[in-house]
Protein backbone atom coordinates (compact mmCIF):
# COMPACT_ATOMS: atom_id res chain seq x y z
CA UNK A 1 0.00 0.00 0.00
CA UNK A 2 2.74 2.08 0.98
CA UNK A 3 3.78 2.08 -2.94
CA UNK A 4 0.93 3.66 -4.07
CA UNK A 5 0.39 6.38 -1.84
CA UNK A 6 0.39 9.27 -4.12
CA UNK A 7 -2.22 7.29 -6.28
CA UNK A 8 -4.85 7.01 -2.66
CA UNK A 9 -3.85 10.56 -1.44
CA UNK A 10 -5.23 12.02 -5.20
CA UNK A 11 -7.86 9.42 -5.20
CA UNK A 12 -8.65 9.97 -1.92
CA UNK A 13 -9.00 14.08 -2.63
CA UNK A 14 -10.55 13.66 -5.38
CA UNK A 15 -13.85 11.57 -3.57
CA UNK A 16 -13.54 14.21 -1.30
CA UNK A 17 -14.15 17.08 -3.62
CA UNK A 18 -17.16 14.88 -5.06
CA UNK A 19 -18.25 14.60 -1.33
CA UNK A 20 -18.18 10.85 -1.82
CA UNK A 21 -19.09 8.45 1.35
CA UNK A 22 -16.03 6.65 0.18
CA UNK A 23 -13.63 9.65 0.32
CA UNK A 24 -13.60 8.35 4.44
CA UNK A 25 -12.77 5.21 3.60
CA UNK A 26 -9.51 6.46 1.71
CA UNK A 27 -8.85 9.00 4.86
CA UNK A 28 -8.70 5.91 7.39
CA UNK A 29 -6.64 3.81 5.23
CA UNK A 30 -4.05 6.55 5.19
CA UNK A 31 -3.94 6.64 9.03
CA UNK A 32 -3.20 3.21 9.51
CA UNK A 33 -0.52 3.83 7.12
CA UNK A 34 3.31 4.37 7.92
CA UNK A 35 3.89 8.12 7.70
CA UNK A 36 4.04 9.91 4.51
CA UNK A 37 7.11 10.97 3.35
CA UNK A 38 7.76 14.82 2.49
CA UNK A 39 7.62 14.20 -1.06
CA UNK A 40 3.86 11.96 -1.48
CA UNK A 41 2.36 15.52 -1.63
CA UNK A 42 4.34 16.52 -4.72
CA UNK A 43 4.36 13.22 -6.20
CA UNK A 44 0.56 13.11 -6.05
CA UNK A 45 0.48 16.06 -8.25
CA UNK A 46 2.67 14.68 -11.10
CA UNK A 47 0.81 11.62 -10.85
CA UNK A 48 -2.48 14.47 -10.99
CA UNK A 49 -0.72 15.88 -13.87
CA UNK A 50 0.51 13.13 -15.71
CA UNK A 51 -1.15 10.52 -15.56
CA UNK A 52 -0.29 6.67 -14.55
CA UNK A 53 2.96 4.92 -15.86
CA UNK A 54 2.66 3.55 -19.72
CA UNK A 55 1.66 -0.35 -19.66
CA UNK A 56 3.92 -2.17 -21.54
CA UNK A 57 2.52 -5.84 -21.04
CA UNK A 58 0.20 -7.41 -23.38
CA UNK A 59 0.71 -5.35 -25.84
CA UNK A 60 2.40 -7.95 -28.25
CA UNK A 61 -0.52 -10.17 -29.99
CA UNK A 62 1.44 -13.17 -29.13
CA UNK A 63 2.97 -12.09 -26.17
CA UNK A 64 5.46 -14.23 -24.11
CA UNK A 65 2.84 -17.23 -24.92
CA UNK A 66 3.53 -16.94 -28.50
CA UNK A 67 4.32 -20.51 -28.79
CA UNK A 68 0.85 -21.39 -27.15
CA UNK A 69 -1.21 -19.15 -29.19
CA UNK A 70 -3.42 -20.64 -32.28
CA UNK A 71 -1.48 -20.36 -35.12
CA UNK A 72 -3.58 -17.39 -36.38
CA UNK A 73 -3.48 -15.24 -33.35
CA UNK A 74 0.13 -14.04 -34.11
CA UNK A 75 -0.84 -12.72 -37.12
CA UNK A 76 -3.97 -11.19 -36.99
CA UNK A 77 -4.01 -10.43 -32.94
CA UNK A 78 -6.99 -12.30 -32.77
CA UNK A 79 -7.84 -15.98 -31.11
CA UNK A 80 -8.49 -18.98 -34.11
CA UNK A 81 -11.87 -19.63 -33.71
């Protein structure tokens, strides 16, 4: 949990903004939470302001299963039917 701190702090203010019943739930998990480190506040707003991290995986058709795939599936991306 401690990992993705930033990402519950801006979720977290953003259910509070929307005055969202859940916005509490987020405010208790961070208290039972080690404390945050000087930086989660500024990281919180890049992640605000940038988005997430690119997802690299799956984005190969055949992937690291390639060999398990229908033979069709490489090519077209698609399961044989």
């Amino acid at each position: 949990m401690q990992e993705h701190r930033e990402g519950i702090r801006l979720l977290g203010s953003a259910l509070g903004k929307l005055r969202s019943p859940y916005a509490d739930a987020l405010l208790a998990l961070e208290a039972v939470l080690p404390a945050a480190r000087t930086s989660t506040a500024a990281n919180a707003a890049r992640l605000a302001r940038e988005g997430p991290p690119s997802e690299l995986v799956g984005l190969d058709p055949a992937g690291a299963l390639g060999p398990y795939c229908p033979p069709d599936s490489a090519k077209t991306g698609r399961e044989a039917p």
